[in-house]
Protein backbone atom coordinates (compact mmCIF):
# COMPACT_ATOMS: atom_id res chain seq x y z
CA UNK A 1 116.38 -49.77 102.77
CA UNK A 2 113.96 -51.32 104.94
CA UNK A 3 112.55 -48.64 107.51
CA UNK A 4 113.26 -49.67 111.13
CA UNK A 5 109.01 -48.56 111.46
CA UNK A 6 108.69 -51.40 109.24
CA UNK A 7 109.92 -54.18 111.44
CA UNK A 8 106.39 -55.06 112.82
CA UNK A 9 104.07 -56.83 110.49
CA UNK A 10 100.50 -54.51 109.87
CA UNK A 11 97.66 -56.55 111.25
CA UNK A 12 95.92 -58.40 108.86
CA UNK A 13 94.63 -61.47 110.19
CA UNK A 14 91.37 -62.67 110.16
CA UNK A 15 89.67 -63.36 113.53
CA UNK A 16 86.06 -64.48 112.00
CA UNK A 17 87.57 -66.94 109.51
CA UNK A 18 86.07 -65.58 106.19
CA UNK A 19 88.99 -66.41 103.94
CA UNK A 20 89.78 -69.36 102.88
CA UNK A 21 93.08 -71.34 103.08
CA UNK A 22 93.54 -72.01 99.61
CA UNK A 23 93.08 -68.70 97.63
CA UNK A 24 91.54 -68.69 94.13
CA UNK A 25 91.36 -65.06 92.82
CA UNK A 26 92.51 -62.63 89.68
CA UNK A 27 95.70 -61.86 91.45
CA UNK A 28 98.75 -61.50 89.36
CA UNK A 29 102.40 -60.98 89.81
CA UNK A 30 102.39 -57.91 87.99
CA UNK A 31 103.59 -59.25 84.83
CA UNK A 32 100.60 -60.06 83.28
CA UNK A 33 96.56 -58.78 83.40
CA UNK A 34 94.78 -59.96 86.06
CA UNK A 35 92.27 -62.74 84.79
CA UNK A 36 88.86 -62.56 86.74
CA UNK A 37 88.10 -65.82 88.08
CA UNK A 38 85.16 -68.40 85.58
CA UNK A 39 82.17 -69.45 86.74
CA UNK A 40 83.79 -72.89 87.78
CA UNK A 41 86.02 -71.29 90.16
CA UNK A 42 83.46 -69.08 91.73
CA UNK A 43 81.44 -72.13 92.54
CA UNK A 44 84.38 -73.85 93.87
CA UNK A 45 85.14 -70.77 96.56
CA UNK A 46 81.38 -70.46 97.12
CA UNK A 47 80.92 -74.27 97.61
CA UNK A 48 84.14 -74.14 100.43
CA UNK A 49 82.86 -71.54 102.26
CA UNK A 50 79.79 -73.65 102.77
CA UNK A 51 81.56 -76.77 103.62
CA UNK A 52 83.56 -74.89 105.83
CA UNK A 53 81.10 -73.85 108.14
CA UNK A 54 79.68 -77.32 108.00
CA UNK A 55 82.73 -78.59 109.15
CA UNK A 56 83.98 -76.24 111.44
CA UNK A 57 80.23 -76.74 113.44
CA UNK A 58 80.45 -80.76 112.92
CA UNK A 59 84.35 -80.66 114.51
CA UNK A 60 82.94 -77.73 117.46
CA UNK A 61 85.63 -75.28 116.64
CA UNK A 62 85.23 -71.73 115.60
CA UNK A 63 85.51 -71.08 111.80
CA UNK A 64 88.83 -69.43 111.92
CA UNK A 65 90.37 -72.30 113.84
CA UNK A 66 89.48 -74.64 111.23
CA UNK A 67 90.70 -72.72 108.20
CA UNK A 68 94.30 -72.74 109.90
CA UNK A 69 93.96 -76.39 110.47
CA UNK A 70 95.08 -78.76 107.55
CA UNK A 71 91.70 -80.17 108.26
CA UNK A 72 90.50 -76.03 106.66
CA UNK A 73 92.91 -76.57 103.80
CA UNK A 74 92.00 -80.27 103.07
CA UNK A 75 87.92 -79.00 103.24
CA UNK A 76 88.78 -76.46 100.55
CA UNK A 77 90.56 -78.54 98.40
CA UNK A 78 87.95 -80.97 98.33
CA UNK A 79 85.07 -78.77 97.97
CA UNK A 80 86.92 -77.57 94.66
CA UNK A 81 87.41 -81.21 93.32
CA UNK A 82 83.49 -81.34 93.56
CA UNK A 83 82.88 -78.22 91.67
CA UNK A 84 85.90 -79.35 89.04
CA UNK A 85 83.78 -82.45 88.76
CA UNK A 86 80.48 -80.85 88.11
CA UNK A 87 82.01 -79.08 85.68
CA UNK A 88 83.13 -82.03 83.75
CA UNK A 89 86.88 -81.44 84.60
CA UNK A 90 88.13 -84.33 85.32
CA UNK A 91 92.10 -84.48 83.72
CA UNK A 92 93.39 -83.52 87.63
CA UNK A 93 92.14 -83.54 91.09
CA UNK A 94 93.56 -82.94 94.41
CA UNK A 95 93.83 -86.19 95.80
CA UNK A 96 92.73 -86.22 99.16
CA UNK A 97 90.25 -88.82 101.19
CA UNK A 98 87.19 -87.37 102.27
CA UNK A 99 87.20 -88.04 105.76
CA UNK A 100 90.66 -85.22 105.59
CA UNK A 101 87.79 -82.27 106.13
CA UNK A 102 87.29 -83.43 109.34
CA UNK A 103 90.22 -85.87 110.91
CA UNK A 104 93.84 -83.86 111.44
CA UNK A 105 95.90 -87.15 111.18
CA UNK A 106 94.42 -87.76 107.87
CA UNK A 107 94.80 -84.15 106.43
CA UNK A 108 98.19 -83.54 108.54
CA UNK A 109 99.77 -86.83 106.58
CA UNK A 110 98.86 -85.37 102.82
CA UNK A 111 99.26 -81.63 103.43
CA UNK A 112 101.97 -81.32 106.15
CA UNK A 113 105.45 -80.84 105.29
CA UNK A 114 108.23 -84.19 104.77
CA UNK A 115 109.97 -82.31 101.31
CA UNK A 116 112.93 -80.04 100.93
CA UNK A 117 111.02 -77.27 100.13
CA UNK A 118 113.35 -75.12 97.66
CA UNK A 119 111.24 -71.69 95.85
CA UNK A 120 113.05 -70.92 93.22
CA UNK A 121 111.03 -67.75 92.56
CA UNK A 122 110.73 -65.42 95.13
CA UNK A 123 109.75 -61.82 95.09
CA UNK A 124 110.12 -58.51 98.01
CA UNK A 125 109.30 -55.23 96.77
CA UNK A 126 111.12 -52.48 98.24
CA UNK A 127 110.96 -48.54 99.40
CA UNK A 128 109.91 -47.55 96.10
CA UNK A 129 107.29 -50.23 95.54
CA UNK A 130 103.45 -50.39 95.34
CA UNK A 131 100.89 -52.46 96.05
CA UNK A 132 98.49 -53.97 98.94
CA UNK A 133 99.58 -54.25 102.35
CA UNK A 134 102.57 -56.14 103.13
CA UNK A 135 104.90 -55.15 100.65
CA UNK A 136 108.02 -53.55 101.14
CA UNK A 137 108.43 -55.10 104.71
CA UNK A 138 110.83 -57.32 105.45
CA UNK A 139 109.45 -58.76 108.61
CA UNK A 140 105.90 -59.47 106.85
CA UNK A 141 107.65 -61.36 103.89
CA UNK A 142 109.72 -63.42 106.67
CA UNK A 143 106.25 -64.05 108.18
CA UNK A 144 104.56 -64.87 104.97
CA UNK A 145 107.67 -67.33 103.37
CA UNK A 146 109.41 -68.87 106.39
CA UNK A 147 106.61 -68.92 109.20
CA UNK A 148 103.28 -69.57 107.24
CA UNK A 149 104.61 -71.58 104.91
CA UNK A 150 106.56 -75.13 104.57
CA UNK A 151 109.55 -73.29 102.11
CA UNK A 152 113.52 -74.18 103.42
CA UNK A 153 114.55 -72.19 101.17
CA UNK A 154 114.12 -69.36 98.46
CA UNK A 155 115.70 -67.58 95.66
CA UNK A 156 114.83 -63.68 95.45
CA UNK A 157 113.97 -62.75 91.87
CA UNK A 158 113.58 -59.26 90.19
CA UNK A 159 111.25 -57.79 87.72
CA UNK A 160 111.70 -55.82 85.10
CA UNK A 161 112.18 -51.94 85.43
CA UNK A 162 114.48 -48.97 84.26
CA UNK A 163 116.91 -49.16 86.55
CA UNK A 164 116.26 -45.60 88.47
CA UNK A 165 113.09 -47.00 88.94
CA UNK A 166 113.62 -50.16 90.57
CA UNK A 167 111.11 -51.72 92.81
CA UNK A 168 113.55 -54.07 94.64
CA UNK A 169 117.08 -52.72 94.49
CA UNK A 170 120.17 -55.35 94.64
CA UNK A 171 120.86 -53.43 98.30
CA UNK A 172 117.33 -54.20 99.91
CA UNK A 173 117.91 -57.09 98.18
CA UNK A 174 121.06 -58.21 100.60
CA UNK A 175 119.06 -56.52 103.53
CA UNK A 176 116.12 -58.86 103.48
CA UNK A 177 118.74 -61.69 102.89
CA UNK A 178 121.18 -60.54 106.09
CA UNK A 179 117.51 -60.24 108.38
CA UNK A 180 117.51 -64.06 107.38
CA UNK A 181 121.30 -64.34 108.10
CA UNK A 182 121.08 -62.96 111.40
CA UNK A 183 118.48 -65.42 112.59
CA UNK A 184 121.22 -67.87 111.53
CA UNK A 185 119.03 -68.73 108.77
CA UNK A 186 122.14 -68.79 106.33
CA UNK A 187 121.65 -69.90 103.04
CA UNK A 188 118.16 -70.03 103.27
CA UNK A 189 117.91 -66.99 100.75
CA UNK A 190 119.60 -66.49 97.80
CA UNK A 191 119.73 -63.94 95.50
CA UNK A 192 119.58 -62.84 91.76
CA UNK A 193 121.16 -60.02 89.69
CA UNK A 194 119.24 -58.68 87.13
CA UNK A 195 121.00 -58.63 83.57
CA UNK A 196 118.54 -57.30 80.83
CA UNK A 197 121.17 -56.30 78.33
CA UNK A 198 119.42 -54.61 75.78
CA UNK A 199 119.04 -51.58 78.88
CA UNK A 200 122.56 -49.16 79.11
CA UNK A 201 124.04 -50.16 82.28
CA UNK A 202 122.91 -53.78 83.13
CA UNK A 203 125.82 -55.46 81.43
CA UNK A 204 128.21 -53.31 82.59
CA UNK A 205 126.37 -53.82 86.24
CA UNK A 206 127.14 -57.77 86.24
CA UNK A 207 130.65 -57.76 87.41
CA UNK A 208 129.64 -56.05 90.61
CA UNK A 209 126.60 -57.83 90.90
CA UNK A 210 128.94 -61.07 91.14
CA UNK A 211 131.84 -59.90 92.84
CA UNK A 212 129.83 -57.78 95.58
CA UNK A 213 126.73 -58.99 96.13
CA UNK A 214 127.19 -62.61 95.58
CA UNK A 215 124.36 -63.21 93.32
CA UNK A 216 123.73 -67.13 92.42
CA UNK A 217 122.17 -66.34 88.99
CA UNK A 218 120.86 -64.14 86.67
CA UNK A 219 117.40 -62.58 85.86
CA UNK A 220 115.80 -61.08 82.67
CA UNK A 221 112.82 -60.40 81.13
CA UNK A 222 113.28 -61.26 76.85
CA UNK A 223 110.32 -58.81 76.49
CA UNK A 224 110.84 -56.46 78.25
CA UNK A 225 113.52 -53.07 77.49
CA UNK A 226 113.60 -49.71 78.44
CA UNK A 227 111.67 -48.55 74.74
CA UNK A 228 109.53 -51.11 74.84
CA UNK A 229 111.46 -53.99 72.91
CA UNK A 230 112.49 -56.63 73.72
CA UNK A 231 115.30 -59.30 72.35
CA UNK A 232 116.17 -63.21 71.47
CA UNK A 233 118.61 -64.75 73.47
CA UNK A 234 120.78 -66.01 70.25
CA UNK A 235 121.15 -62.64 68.83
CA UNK A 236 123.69 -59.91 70.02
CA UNK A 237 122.17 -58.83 73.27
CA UNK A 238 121.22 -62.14 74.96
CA UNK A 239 124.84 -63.49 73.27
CA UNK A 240 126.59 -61.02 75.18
CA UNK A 241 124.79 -61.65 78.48
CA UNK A 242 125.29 -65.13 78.38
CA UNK A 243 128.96 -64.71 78.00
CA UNK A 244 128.95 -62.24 80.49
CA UNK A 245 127.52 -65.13 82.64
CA UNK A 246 130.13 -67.64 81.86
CA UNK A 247 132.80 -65.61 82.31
CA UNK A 248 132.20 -64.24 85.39
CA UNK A 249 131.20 -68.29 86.49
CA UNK A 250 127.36 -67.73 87.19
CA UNK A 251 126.53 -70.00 84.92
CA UNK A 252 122.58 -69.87 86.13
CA UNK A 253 120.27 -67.57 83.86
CA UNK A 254 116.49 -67.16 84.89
CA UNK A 255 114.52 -66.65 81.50
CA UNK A 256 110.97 -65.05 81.89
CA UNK A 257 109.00 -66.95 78.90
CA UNK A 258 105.65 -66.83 78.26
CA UNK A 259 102.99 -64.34 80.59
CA UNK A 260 103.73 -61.62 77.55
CA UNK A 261 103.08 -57.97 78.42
CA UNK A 262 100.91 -57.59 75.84
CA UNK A 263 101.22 -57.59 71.74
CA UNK A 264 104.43 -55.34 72.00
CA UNK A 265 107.56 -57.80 71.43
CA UNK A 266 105.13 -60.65 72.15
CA UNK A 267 107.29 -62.57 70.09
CA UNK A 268 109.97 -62.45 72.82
CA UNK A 269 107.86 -63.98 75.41
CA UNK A 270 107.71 -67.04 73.06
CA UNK A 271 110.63 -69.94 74.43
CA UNK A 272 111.74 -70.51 70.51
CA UNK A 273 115.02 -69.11 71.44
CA UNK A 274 115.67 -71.53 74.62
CA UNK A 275 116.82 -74.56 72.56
CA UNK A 276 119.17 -72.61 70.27
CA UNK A 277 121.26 -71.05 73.18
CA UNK A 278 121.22 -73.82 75.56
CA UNK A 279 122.61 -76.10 72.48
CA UNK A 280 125.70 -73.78 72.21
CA UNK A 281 126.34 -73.07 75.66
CA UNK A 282 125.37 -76.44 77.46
CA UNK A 283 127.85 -75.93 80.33
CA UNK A 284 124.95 -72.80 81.05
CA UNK A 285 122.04 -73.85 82.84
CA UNK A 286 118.78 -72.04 81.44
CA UNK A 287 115.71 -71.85 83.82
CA UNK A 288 112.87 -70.84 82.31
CA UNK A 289 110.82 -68.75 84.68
CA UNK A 290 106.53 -69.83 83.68
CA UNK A 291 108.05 -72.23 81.61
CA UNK A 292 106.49 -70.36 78.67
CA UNK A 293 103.09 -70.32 79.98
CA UNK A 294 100.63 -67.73 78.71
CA UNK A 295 97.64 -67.06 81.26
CA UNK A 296 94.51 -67.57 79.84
CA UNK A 297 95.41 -69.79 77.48
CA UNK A 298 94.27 -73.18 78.48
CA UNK A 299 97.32 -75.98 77.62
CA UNK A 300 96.48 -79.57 76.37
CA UNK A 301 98.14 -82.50 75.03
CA UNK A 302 101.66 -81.40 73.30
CA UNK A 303 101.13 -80.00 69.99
CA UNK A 304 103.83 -78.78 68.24
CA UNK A 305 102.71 -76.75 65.81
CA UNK A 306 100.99 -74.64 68.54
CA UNK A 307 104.16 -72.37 68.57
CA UNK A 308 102.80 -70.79 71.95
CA UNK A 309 102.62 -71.47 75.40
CA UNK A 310 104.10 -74.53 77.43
CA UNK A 311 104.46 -76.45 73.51
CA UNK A 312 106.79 -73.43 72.08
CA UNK A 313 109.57 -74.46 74.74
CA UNK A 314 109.02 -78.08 74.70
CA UNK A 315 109.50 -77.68 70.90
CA UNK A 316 112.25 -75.46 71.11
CA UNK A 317 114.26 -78.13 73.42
CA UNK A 318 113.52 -81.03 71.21
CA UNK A 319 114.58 -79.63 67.76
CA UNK A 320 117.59 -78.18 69.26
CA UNK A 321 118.24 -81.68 70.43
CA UNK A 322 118.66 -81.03 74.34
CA UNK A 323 118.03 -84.28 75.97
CA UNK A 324 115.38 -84.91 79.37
CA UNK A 325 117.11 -83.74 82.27
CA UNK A 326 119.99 -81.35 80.50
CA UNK A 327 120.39 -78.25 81.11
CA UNK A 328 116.67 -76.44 80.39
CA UNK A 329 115.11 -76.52 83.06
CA UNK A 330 111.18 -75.95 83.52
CA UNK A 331 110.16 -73.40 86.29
CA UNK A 332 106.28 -72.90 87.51
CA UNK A 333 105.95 -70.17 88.82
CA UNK A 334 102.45 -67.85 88.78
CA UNK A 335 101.85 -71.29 86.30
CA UNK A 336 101.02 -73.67 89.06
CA UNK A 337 99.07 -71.18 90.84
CA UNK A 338 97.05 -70.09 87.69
CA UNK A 339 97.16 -73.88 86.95
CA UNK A 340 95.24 -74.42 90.29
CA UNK A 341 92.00 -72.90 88.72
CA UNK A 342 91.61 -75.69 86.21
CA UNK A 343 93.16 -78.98 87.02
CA UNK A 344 92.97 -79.87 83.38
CA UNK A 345 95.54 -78.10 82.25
CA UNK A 346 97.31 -78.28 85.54
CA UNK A 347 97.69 -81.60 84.61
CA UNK A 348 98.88 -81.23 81.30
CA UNK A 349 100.97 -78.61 82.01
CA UNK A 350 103.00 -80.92 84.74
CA UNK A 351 102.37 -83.71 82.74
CA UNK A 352 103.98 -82.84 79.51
CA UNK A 353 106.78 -81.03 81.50
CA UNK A 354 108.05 -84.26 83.53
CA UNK A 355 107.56 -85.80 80.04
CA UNK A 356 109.67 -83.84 77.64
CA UNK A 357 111.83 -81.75 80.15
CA UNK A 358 112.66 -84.42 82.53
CA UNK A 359 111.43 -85.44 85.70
CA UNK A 360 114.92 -83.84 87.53
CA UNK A 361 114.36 -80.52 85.46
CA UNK A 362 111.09 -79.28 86.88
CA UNK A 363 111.12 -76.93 89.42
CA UNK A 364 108.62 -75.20 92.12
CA UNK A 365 108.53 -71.24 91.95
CA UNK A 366 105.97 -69.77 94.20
CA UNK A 367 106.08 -66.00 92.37
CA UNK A 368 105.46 -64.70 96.42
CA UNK A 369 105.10 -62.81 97.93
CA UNK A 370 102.76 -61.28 95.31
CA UNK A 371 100.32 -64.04 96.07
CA UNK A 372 100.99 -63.72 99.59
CA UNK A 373 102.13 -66.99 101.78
CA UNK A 374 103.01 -69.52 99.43
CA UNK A 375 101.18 -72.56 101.31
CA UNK A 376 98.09 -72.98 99.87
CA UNK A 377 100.41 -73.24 96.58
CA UNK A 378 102.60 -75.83 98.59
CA UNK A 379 99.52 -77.66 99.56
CA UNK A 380 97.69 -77.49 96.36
CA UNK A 381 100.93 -79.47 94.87
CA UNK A 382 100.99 -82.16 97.24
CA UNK A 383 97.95 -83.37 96.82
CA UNK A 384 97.66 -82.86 93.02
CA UNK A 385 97.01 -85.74 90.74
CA UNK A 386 97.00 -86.70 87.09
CA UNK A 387 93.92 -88.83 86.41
CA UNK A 388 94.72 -92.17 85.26
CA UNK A 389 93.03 -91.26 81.85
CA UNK A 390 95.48 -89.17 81.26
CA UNK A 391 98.27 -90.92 81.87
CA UNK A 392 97.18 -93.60 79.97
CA UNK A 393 96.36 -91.16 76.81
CA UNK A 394 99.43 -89.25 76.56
CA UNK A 395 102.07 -91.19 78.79
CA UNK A 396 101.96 -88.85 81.47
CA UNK A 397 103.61 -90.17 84.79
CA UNK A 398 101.81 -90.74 87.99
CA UNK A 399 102.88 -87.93 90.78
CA UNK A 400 104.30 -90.16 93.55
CA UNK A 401 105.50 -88.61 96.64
CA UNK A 402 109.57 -89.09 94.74
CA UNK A 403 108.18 -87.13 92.01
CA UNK A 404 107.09 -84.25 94.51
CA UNK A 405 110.14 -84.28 96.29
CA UNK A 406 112.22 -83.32 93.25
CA UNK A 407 110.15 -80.62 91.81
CA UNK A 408 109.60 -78.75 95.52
CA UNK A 409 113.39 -79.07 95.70
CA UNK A 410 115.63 -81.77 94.99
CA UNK A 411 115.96 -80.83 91.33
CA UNK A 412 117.09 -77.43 91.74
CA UNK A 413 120.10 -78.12 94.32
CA UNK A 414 121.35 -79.58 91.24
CA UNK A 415 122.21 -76.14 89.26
CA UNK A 416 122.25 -74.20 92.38
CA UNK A 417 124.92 -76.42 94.12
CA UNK A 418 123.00 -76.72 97.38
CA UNK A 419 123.89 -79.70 99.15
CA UNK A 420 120.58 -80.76 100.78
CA UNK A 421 121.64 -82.84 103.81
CA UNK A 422 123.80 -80.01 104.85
CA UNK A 423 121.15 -77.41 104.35
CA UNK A 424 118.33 -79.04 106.47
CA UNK A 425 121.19 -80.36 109.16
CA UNK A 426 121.80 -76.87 109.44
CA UNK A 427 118.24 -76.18 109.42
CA UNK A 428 116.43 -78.06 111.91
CA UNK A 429 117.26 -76.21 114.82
CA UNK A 430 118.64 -72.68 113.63
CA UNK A 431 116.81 -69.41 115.29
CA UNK A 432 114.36 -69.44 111.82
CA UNK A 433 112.95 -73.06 112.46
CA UNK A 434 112.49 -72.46 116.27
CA UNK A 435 110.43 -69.29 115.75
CA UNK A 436 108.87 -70.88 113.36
CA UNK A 437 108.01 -74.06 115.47
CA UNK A 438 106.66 -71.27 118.61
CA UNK A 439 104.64 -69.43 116.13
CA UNK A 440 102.73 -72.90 114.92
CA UNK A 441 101.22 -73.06 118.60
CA UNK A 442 99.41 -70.13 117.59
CA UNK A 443 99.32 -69.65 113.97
CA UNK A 444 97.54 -66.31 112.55
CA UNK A 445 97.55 -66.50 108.53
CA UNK A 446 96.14 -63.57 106.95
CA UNK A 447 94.68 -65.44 103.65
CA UNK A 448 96.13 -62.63 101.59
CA UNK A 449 97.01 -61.96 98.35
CA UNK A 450 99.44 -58.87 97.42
CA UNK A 451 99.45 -58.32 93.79
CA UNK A 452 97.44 -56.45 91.39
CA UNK A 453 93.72 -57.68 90.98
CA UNK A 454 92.26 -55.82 88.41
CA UNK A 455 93.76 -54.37 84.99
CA UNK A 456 93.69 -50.70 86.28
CA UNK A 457 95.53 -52.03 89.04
CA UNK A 458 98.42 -53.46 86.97
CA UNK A 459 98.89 -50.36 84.63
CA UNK A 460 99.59 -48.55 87.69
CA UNK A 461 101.58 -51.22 88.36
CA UNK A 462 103.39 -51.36 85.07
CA UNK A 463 103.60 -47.68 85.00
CA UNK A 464 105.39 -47.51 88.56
CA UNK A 465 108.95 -49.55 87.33
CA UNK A 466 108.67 -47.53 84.22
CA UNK A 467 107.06 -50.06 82.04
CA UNK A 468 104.38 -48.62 79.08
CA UNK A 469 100.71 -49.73 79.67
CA UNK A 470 99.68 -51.99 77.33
């Protein structure tokens, strides 16, 4: 559990405004190497630096007050569409007027918050975890998720481990969830049980994870098991899990596809399987966590013979026969914020998604709090857009405002029963929304990211839930 030491956030602000609101960097969730950042990108943070001084000077406000102002954000954001554009990538852009670097109204009305903000993907690491500062503290992740951030609502994942060496344990688990509780904040997190079944004990574990703990789906990791190998989900193992599911009526399963572990059962990352199970069980709703994306891979135009990546599960669906908007549904993520880097395949990523999924089956994951506050991620996605070249090309739709809406949150009330109305009625003046509204009179964002950064760092990582280095 939570120490009671822990309570109070560790300092980790920053007073002379050297960060940037919108964090491109190698940071990883842990279930992948950490990719160093191109050329392109380095450009981008060294070209919104600049601009930020510029515009902190031209609006006469310190440099740390502007980066907390959506004016800081919108500056950043633009200064990487002019380094995207150098570059010659020009598929995506963050759509945002100029004159937002330096006018709040104008930045406040494209990066502020109007959505039902539901994060499907959520992460707190517990007693036994590792990592930078701000892990394992349950006040610093409500800080991070509920005060610096636009998110309603979140769903609490796990990752994979043996189970005596669990970095979040179904207990802390409910403890972070009652802190939320208690500020009346109910329903505003949700929980997972983790059901890898090819590890002794997780099946078994599913009825109490249900009938105690009141978890509203299931997590597992198809490459991942205790010796190393992994499984399919229409073979014996995943079989049995998924009728584990049904019967005990948690009918939600949360698929990590895609970010492999390495070349050990790589071949379970892959989304093949997706199709096949949700086309026997399609009263089972099957998110799939990255939606099969594979970092440093960069995704174009569908190609099905590709047989990798974002194309493996869109494949999967279609020759299984599973309709737009049926019961696969496309989760992003650690993909939108890897996506971020190059708005090219951000674009075709979403794109092909909305196209072959279904517009109501896309769904915003943040992967925090390894990437610290989500709201540069938030704000990234409001003001994305797919260039009209490439909608023309490849029949990818235009992101309206309606299309946001549904992927931040709308879509997934649908297989998590939420009833919207009711949550944000309930929301708008509980004890969570009126610390956060006192705390936005005085923001203090640290501009931190929490997960591994460099390949020694993940190993250690790995090596810490009982994983083997690859």
């Amino acid at each position: 559990m939570p120490r009671k030491s822990d309570s109070v956030p560790t300092p980790l602000g920053d007073p002379d405004g050297t960060r940037l609101p919108i964090k491109l960097d190698s940071t990883s969730n842990g279930e992948f190497v950490p990719v160093p950042l191109d050329a392109v990108n380095r450009r981008a943070n060294r070209l919104a630096v600049e601009r930020a001084g510029e515009n902190a000077r031209r609006r006469g406000v310190s440099r740390r007050s502007f980066m907390v102002s959506s004016c800081g954000a919108a500056s950043t954001l633009l200064a990487f569409n002019a380094a995207n554009a150098e570059a010659g990538r020009s598929g995506g852009f963050f759509e945002l007027d100029q004159t937002a670097a330096l006018d709040p109204e104008i930045a406040a009305d494209r990066l502020e918050g109007r959505e039902f903000v539901f994060d499907v993907q959520g992460h707190f690491v517990g007693a036994n975890g590792i990592g930078r500062t701000g892990l394992g503290n349950s006040e610093q992740f409500i800080k991070d998720i509920f005060l610096d951030s636009d998110t309603d609502m979140m769903v609490l994942s796990f990752i994979p481990s043996r189970r005596e060496r669990e970095l979040l344990t179904i207990q802390e688990a409910d403890e972070t969830r009652r802190i939320i509780d208690q500020m009346d904040g109910t329903k505003r997190l949700l929980i997972h049980g983790r059901a890898n079944p090819n590890q002794p004990g997780d099946l078994e574990g599913m009825d109490e994870l249900a009938e105690t703990w009141g978890v509203v789906a299931w997590k597992c990791y198809t490459q991942w098991g205790p010796d190393g190998r992994g499984f399919f989900l229409h073979e014996d193992q995943g079989l049995a899990m998924i009728e584990k599911a049904r019967a005990l009526g948690v009918k939600n399963i949360c698929i990590h596809k895609g970010l492999p572990f390495g070349r050990q059962s790589y071949e379970h990352s892959i989304a093949s399987d997706v199709g096949i199970v949700a086309r026997m069980y399609p009263d089972v709703n099957f998110l799939v966590y990255h939606s099969g994306f594979i970092s440093g891979q960069k995704e174009g135009p569908y190609d099905p013979a590709r047989g990798e990546g974002v194309d493996a599960l869109i494949r999967s669906v279609e020759d299984n026969g599973i309709g737009l908007n049926a019961n696969v549904y496309a989760e992003l993520g650690s993909t939108w914020r890897f996506a971020m880097r190059d708005p090219d395949s951000a674009a075709h990523i979403v794109g092909k998604l909305v196209k072959h999924i279904g517009e109501d089956n896309v769904l915003y994951g943040s992967d925090c709090i390894w990437y610290g506050s989500p709201q540069d991620q938030i704000q990234a996605l409001r003001s994305f857009q797919i260039s009209e070249d490439l909608q023309e090309r490849h029949g990818y739709p235009k992101i309206t405002d309606r299309l946001r809406a549904k992927i931040f949150g709308l879509n997934a009330a649908r297989p998590y029963s939420i009833d919207v109305e009711e949550v944000l009625q309930r929301a708008r003046d509980d004890r969570v929304q009126r610390r956060r509204a006192a705390y936005r009179e005085a923001p203090d964002p640290h501009f931190l990211t929490f997960g591994p950064k460099t390949r020694r760092e993940f190993l250690a990582n790995l090596k810490a839930r009982g994983g083997s280095p690859v």
